[in-house]
Each structure stands twice: as C-alpha cells, then as structure tokens.
Protein backbone atom coordinates (compact mmCIF):
# COMPACT_ATOMS: atom_id res chain seq x y z
CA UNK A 1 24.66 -73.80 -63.63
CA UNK A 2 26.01 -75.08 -60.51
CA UNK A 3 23.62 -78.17 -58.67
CA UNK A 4 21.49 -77.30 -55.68
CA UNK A 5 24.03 -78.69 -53.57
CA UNK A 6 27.05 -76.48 -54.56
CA UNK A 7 25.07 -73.32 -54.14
CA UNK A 8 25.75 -71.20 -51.47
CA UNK A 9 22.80 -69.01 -49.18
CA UNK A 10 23.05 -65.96 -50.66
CA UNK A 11 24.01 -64.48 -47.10
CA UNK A 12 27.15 -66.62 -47.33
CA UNK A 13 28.38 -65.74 -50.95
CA UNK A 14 31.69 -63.80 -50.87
CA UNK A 15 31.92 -60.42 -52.58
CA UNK A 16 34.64 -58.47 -54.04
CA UNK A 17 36.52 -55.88 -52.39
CA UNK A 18 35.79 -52.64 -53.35
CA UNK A 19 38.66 -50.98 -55.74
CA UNK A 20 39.51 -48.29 -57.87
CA UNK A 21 38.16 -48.21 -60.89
CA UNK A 22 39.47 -50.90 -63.39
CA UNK A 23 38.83 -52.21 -66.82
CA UNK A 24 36.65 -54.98 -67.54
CA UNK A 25 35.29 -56.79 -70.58
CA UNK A 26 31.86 -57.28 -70.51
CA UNK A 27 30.29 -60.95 -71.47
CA UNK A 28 29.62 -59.81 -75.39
CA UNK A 29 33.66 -58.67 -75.85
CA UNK A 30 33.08 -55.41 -75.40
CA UNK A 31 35.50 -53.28 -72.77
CA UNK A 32 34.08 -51.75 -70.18
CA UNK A 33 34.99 -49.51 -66.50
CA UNK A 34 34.24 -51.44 -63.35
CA UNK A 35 33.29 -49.28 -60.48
CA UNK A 36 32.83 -50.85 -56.98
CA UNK A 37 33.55 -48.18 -54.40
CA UNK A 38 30.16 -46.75 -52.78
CA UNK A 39 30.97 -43.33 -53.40
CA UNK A 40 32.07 -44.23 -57.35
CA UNK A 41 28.83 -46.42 -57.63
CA UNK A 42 26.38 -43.98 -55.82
CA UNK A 43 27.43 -41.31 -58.50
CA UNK A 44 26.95 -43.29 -61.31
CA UNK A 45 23.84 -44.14 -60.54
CA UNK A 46 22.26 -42.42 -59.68
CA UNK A 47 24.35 -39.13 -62.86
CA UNK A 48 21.90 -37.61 -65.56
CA UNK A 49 25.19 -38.57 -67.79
CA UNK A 50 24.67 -42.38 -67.60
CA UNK A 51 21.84 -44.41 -68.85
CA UNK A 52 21.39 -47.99 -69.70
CA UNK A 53 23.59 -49.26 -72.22
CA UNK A 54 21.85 -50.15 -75.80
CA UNK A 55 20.08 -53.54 -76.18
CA UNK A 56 21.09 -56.34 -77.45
CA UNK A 57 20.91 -57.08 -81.39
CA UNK A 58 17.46 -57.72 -82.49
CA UNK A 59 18.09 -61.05 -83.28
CA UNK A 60 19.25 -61.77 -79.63
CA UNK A 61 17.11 -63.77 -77.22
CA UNK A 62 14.92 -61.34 -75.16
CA UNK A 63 11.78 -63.95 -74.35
CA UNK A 64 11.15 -62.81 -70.23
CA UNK A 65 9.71 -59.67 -69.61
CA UNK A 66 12.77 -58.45 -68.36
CA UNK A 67 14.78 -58.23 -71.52
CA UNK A 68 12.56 -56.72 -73.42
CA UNK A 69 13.09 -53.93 -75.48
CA UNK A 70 9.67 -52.45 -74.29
CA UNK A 71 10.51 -53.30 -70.90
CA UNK A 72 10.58 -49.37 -68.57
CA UNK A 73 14.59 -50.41 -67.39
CA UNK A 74 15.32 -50.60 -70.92
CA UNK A 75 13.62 -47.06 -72.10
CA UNK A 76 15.37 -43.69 -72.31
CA UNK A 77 14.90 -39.75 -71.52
CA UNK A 78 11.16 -38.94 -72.15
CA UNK A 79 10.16 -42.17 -72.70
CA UNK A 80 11.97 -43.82 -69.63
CA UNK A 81 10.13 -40.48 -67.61
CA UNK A 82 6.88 -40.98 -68.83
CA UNK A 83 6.35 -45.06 -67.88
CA UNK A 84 8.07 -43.76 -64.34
CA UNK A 85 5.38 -40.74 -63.87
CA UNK A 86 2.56 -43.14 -64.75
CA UNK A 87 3.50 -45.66 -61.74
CA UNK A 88 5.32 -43.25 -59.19
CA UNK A 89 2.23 -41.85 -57.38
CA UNK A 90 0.98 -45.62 -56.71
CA UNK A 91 4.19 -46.67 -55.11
CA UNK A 92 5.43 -43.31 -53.25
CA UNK A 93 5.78 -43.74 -49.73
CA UNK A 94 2.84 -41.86 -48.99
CA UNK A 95 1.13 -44.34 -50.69
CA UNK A 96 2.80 -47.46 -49.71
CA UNK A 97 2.18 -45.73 -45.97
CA UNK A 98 -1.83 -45.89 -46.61
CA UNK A 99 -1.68 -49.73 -47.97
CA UNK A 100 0.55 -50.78 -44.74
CA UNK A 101 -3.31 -51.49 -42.13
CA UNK A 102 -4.13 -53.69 -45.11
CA UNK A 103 -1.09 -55.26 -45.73
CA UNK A 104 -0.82 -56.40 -41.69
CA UNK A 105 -4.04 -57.37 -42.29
CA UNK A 106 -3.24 -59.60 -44.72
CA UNK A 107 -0.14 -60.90 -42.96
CA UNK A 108 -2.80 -62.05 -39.85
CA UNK A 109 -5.45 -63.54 -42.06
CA UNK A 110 -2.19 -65.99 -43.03
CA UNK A 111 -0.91 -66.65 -39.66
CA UNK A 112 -4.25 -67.53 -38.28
CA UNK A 113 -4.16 -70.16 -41.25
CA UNK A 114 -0.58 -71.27 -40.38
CA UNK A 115 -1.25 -71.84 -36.75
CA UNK A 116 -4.52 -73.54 -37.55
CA UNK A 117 -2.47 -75.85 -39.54
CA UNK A 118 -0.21 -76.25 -36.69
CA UNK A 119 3.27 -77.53 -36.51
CA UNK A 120 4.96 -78.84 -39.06
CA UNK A 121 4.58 -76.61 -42.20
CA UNK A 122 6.59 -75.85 -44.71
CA UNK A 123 6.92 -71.92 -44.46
CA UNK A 124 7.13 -71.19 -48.03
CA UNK A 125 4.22 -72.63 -49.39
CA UNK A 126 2.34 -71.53 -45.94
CA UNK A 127 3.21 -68.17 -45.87
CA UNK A 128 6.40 -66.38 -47.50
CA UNK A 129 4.61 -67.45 -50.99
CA UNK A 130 1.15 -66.56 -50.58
CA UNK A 131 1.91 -63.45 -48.64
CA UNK A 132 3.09 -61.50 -51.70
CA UNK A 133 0.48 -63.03 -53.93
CA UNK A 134 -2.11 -62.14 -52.01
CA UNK A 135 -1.03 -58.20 -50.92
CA UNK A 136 -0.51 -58.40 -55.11
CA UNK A 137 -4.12 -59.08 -56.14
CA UNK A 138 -5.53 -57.15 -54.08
CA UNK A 139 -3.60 -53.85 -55.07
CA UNK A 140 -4.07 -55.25 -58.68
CA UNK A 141 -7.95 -56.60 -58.98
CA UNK A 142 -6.50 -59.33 -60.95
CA UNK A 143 -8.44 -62.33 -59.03
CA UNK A 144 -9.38 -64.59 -61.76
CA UNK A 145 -6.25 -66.36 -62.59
CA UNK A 146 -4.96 -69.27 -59.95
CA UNK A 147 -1.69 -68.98 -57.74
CA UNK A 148 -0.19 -71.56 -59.97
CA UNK A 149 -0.92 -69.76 -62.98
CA UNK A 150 0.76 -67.05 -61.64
CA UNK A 151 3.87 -68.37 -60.04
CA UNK A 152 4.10 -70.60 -63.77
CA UNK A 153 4.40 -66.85 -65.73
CA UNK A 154 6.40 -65.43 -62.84
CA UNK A 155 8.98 -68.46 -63.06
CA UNK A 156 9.11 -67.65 -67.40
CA UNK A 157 9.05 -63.70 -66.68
CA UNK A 158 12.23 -63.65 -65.20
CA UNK A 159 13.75 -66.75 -66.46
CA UNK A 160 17.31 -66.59 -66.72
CA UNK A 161 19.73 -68.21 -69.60
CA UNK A 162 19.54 -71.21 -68.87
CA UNK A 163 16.06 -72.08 -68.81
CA UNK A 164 14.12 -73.52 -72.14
CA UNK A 165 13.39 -70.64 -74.47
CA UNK A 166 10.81 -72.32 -76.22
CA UNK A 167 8.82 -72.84 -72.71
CA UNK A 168 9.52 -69.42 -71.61
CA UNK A 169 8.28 -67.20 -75.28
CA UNK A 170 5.20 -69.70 -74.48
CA UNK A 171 4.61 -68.81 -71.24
CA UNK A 172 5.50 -65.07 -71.87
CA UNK A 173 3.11 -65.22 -75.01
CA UNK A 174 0.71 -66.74 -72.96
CA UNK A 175 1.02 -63.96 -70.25
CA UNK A 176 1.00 -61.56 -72.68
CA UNK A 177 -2.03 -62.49 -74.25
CA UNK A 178 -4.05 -62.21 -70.43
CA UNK A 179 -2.25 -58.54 -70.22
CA UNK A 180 -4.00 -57.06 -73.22
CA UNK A 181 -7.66 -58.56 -72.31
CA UNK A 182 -7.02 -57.78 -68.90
CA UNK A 183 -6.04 -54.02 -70.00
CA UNK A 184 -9.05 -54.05 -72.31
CA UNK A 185 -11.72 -54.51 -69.33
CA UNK A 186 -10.16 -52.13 -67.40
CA UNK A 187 -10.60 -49.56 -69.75
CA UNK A 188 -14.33 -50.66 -70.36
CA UNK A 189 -15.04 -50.97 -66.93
CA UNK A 190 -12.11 -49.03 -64.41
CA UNK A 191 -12.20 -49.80 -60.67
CA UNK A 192 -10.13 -49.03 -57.79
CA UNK A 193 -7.17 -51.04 -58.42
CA UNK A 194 -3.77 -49.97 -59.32
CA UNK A 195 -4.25 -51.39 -63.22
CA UNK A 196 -6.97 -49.13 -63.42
CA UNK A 197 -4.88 -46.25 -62.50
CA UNK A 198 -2.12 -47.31 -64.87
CA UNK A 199 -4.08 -47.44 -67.65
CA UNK A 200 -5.94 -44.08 -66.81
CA UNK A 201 -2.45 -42.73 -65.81
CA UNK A 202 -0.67 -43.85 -69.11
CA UNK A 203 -4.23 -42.71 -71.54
CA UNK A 204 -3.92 -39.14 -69.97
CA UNK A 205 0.19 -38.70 -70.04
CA UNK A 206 0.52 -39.91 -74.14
CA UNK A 207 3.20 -41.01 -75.70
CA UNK A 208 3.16 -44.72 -74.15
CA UNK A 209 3.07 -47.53 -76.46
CA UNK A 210 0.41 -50.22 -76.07
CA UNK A 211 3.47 -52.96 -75.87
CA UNK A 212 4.95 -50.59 -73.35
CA UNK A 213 2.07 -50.51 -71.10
CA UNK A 214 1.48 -54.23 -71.68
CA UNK A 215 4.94 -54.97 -70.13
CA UNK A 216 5.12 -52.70 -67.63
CA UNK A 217 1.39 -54.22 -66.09
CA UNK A 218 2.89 -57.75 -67.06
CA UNK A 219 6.40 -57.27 -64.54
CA UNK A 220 4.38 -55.65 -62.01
CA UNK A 221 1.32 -58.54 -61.38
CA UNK A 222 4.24 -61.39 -61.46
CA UNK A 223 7.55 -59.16 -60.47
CA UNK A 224 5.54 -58.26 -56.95
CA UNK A 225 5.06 -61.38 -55.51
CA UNK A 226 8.13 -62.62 -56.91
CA UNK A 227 10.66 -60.26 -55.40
CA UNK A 228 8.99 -60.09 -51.85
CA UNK A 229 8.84 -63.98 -51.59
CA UNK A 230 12.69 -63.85 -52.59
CA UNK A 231 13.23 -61.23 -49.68
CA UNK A 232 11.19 -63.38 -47.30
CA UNK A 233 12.32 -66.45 -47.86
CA UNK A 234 15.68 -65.71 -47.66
CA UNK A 235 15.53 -63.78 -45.06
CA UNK A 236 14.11 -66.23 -42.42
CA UNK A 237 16.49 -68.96 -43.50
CA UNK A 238 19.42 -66.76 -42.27
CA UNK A 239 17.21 -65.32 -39.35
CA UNK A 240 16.20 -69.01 -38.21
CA UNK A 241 19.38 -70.46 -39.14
CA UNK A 242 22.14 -68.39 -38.17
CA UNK A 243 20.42 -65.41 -35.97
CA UNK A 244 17.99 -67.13 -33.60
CA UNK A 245 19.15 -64.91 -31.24
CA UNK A 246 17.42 -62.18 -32.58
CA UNK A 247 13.46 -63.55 -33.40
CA UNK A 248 12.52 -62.47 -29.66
CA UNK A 249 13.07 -58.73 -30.29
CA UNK A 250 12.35 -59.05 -34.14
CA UNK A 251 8.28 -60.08 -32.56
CA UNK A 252 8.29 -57.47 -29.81
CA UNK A 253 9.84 -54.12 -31.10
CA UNK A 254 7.99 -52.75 -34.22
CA UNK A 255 10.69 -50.42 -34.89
CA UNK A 256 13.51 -52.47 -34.30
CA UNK A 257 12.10 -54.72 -36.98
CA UNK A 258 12.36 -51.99 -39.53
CA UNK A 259 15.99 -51.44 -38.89
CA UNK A 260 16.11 -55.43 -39.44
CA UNK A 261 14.08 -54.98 -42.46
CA UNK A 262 16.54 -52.58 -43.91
CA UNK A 263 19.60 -55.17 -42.96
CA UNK A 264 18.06 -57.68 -44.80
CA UNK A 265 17.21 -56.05 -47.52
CA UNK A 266 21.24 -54.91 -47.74
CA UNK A 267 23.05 -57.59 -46.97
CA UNK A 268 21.15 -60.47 -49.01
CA UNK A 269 20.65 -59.92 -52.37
CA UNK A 270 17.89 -60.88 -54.68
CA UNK A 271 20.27 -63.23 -56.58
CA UNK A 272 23.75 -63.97 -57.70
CA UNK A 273 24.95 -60.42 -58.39
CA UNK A 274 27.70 -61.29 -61.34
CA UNK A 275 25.17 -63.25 -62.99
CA UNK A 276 23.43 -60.10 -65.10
CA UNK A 277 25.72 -57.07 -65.13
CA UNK A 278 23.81 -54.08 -66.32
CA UNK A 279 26.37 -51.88 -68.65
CA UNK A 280 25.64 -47.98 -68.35
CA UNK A 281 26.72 -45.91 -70.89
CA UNK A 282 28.15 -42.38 -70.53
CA UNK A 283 26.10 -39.82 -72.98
CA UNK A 284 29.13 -37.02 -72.04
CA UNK A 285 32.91 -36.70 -70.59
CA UNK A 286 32.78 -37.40 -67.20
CA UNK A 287 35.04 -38.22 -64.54
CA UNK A 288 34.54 -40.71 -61.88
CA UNK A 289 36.36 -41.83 -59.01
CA UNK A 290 39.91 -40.47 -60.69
CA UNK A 291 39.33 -42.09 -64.18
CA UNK A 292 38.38 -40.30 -66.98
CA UNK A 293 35.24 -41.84 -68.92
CA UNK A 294 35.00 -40.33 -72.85
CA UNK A 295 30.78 -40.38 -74.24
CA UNK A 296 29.96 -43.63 -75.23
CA UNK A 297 32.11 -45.19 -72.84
CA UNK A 298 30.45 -48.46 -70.83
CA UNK A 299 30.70 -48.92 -67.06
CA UNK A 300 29.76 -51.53 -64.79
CA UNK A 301 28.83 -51.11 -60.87
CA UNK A 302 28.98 -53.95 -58.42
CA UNK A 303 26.04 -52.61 -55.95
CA UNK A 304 27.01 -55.75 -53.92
CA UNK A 305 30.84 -55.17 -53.16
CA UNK A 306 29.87 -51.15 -52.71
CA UNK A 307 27.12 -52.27 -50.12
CA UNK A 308 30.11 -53.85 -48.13
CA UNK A 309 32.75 -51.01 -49.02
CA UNK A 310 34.08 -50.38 -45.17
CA UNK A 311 34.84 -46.80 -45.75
CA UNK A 312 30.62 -46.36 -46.19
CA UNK A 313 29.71 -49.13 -43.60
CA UNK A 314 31.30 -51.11 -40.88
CA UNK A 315 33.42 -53.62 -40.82
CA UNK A 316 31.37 -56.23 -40.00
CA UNK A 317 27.66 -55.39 -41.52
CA UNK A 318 25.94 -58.74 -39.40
CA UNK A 319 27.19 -58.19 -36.35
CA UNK A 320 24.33 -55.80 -35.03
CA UNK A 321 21.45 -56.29 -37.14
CA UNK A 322 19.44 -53.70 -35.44
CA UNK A 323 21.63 -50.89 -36.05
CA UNK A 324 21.16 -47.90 -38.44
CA UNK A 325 22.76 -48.02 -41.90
CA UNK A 326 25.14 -45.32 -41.76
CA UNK A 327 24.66 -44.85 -45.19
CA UNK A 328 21.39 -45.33 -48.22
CA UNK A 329 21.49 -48.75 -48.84
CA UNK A 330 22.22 -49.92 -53.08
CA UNK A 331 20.28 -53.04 -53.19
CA UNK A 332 17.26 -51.07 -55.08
CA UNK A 333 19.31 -48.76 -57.58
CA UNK A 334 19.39 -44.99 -57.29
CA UNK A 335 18.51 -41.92 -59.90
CA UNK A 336 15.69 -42.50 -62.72
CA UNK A 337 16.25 -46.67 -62.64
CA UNK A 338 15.85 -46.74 -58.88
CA UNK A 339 13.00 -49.68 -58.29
CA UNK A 340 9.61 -48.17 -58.21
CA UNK A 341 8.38 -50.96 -56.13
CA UNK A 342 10.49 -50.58 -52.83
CA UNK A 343 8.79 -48.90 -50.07
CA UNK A 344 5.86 -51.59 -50.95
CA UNK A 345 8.98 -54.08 -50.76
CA UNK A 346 9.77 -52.57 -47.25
CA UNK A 347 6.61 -52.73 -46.08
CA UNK A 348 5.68 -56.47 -46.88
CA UNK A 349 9.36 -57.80 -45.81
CA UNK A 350 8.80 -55.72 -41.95
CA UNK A 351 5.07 -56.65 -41.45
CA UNK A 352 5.87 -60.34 -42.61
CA UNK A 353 9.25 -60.91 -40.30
CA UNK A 354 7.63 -58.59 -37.17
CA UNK A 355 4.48 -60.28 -36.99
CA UNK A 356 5.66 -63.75 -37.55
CA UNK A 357 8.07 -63.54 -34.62
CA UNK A 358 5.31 -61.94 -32.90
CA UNK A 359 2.97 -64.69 -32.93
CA UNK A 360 5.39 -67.74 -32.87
CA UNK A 361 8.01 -66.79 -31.16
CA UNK A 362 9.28 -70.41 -30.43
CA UNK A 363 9.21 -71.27 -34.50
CA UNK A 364 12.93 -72.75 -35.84
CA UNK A 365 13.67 -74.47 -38.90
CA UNK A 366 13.63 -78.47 -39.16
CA UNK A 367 16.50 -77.92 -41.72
CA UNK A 368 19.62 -76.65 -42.30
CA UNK A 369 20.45 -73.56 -44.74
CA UNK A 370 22.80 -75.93 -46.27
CA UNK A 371 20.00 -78.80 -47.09
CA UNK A 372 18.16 -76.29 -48.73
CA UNK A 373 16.74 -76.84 -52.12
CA UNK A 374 16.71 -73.86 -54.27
CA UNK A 375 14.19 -72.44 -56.77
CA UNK A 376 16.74 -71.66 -59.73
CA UNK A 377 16.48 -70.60 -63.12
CA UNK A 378 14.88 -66.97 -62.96
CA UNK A 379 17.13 -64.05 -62.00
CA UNK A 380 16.12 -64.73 -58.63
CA UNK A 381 16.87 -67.64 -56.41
CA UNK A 382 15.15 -68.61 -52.79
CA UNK A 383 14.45 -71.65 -51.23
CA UNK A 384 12.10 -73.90 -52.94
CA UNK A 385 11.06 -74.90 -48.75
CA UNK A 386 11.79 -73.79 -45.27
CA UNK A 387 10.26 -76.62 -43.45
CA UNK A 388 9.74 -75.73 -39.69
CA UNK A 389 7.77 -76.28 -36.30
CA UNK A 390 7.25 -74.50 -33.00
C-alpha cells in the first residue's frame, strides 16, 4: 500500500477513459469483459441476467462483514429479494424524507458545539465524525456502546487486505457477538428503532437466516456512519481546498446545495475504485455494448470511468458544481444491488455541507489537501483530520 504521502485526494485520482468493451483478467486468473461506457455499465447493472459472481473458496479470507458469504451483496434471487424487502421501506425516500427535521436537527445540536469550541478545531473529530454516528444511533436505539467502540468495529468491518486478519476476525467476532444480544432484546422488548423493524420485518417475511440477519444489522450500525463521514470528509477538503469560491452559495441556497450534494457524491468516490472489482456473472446469452457475453461469462464495470464518460456528461464535470447531472449518477449501483442506504446518504451529506456554510461562512482549512493524513486500511479512505478556523 502506497504511504500517506504518495496518495492522491480522491478528487484528484485519474480515471480511465471509457472504451469498448475489452478483455480483462481478473486478480484470481480468471478472464473476464471490462465494460466502462455509461450506457454498457448502466445495462449491466442494473440486467435481471447478471448477478454477483460466486464467492470466493471457502477456505479464502472473508473476516469483515463485507466479504461474507452471509453478507445481502453476496446473496442471490429470493434470498438476495427477501434481505432487500426487509430494509427497503426504512430507507425509501419517503422515509428518508420524514427523518430529514431530525437529521438538521442533529446537524445544529453539533454546530452549536463547534462554535462553542471556537476556532481552531479539527473538523473531523468535531463534526464530519460524530455527525453520522449520532443520526446512526438514533435511527438504530443502539446507545450503549461508546463512539470508539464503534469506529474500532467499523475500522475491522470493512478492513481491506492489508490490514491484520487476526485483529480484524477479533474485532468482527467481537461485533458479532454484540449483534446477536443486541437482536435478542429487541425481540424481547421491540421499540421504535429501525433494528426493531428489521427484526420484526425479517420474523414476518421467513426464509432469513439468523447469520443473515446478524450481518445485515452488523454493516448497517457501523457501514452508516462510516460511509457518510467518508462523503463528508472528503467532500469539504475539496470544497475548502480547491472550491472556496463556492461555500457562500453552498450556506445560502438550500437547493443549490442539493445539486452540490449530488456532484459530490459523483465525482469523489468512496475509495480507490480498482482496488475491489466486483465480477458479475451472466446467468444467460446476452449482448452488451457490441460483444457477445455466453452464460457464465464474468464482467467487470468501472462505475468511475462511466461516471466521467463525455458522451453521458460534460466535458469537464467540476467546472459548474451547481449544475444538474444530465444523467443518474453510478456512484451507488443500480438494479437489485443498488445501495439501500442512499437517499439517507443524500440527506446527511446536503444538511451537513448547507448548514455548515450557513453558519460559518468565513471557515477555511489550516492545511493543505496534500498534507493530509489519511485513514487507510478499510475499503474506504478519508482524511484522518481537516484542521481549520474561521
């Protein structure tokens, strides 16, 4: 892994130009398509025909939550349908739409503590960090375990390869362990919290394992606040670094910020995107893009290079950050794997920018994107501190 002075923001890195569809060998040996046009990638992902390719041997090393063969991105037909059924009506945008008074609310209770603490701070342990954590427990009940506890299992849950694999089955062990008591009392005692409704959700559908259940309540109280404290953080450091242009408007135009929002969330991604491919497999014949793909063929998208592809989006996607995608953005997936968490994503990312420019409209960083120190090791990456004044 490279040091944390070699690494690049991840609104710097350079991505491939979209192509026709080429082979590839996958990291295992095996040969595989590569799509990267939007219109080739859109249509795979989100065809009936494809579904994630099969897992790893047994024998391989699955320790994070991710991985796991009981994890939902890793199930198939009507088992893959009934984890998604079980969560969808908790994160549809209906839903999301309802939480959005509390989550602003939220997002003030930690700016009144940021500008009581007054300038200097150090934004992600002030705010991008807690933010998430705190939106998280309360749509999850789960109070009783400290933020370092939970940032400790969120940094094992999605650890990447080249973290310690003892330390990570420990912590995921560990984790696991709190799941199933945690499941238990909601079952004895239900409230009106979204682990609750998971449980009561999964009881009345059938069919969903206990392990299945475990992981998919495990990824969500950790995979939350980790993903929208990825989003934040790297967000400001390009908006403070490179676009402090646009904070004035970002504070003062509610709507304006969601078309940021929607920028952000398509032109940085959550992490290195060649670092985890994610083979689908065709289950028929099927033609994409002018190639002909036989059943049981393997391909690979790059969502990154198709988010760029300039015959779906212009030229230049960060010149005019407050303009309209002209087409669905393919940072979250599409079809049955699409990620069930990202109108609640949305929602914490647009609140959390909009208001902070609101209230500090004169805040700037005290560093430079490229003295940042990064959090590595998971499949995410973000900067471990944004230290900044006003």
């Amino acid at each position: 892994m490279p040091t944390t002075d070699t690494i690049r923001p991840l609104h710097r890195l350079a991505f491939a130009q979209p192509a026709a569809p080429r082979r590839t060998t996958l990291p295992d040996g095996n040969p595989a398509w590569l799509f990267s046009r939007y219109t080739d990638v859109r249509f795979i992902i989100n065809h009936a025909t494809f579904r994630r390719a099969p897992l790893p041997a047994p024998d391989a090393d699955t320790t994070n939550l991710v991985d796991a063969p009981d994890a939902v991105a890793n199930q198939h037909d009507d088992q893959h349908l009934r984890l998604r059924r079980a969560i969808q009506r908790a994160f549809s945008p209906r839903a999301i739409a309802r939480m959005a008074p509390w989550v602003a609310g939220v997002v003030d209770q930690l700016l009144d503590t940021l500008v009581d603490h007054g300038p200097s701070v150090d934004l992600v342990t002030h705010y991008t960090q807690p933010l998430p954590i705190a939106v998280m427990r309360r749509l999850t009940g789960v109070h009783e375990v400290d933020d370092t506890r939970l940032l400790h299992w969120a940094e094992h849950a999605f650890a990447g390869a080249t973290t310690d694999l003892a330390k990570t089955a420990e912590a995921t062990q560990e984790f696991t362990d709190f799941t199933i008591e945690l499941l238990a009392q909601r079952r004895r005692a239900p409230g009106p919290d979204l682990i609750s409704s998971l449980v009561q959700a999964a009881d009345d559908e059938g069919g969903i394992t206990e392990p299945q259940l475990v992981n998919l309540v495990s990824t969500l109280v950790v995979g939350g606040h980790d993903t929208a404290m990825t989003m934040l953080s790297n967000s400001l450091l390009y908006l403070l670094d490179e676009r402090p242009e646009v904070w004035a408007r970002l504070g003062s135009d509610e709507a304006a910020a969601g078309l940021l929002t929607e920028r952000m969330l398509h032109l940085i991604p959550l992490g290195d995107p060649d670092e985890r491919p994610n083979p689908l497999q065709a289950t028929e014949d099927i033609e994409v893009g002018g190639v002909a793909l036989r059943a049981g063929e393997i391909a690979v998208v790059d969502r990154a290079a198709a988010n760029r592809d300039p015959a779906a989006f212009s030229d230049d996607p960060f010149s005019d950050l407050f303009a309209p995608l002209e087409n669905p953005t393919l940072a979250f997936g599409g079809g049955r794997h699409y990620c069930p968490g990202t109108w609640l994503a949305r929602t914490e990312l647009q609140l959390g920018l909009h208001r902070l420019a609101a209230r500090l409209p004169g805040l700037h960083l005290t560093t430079s994107a490229d003295a940042v120190e990064w959090r590595l090791g998971t499949i995410t990456r973000s900067p471990l501190h944004l230290p900044a004044t006003w």
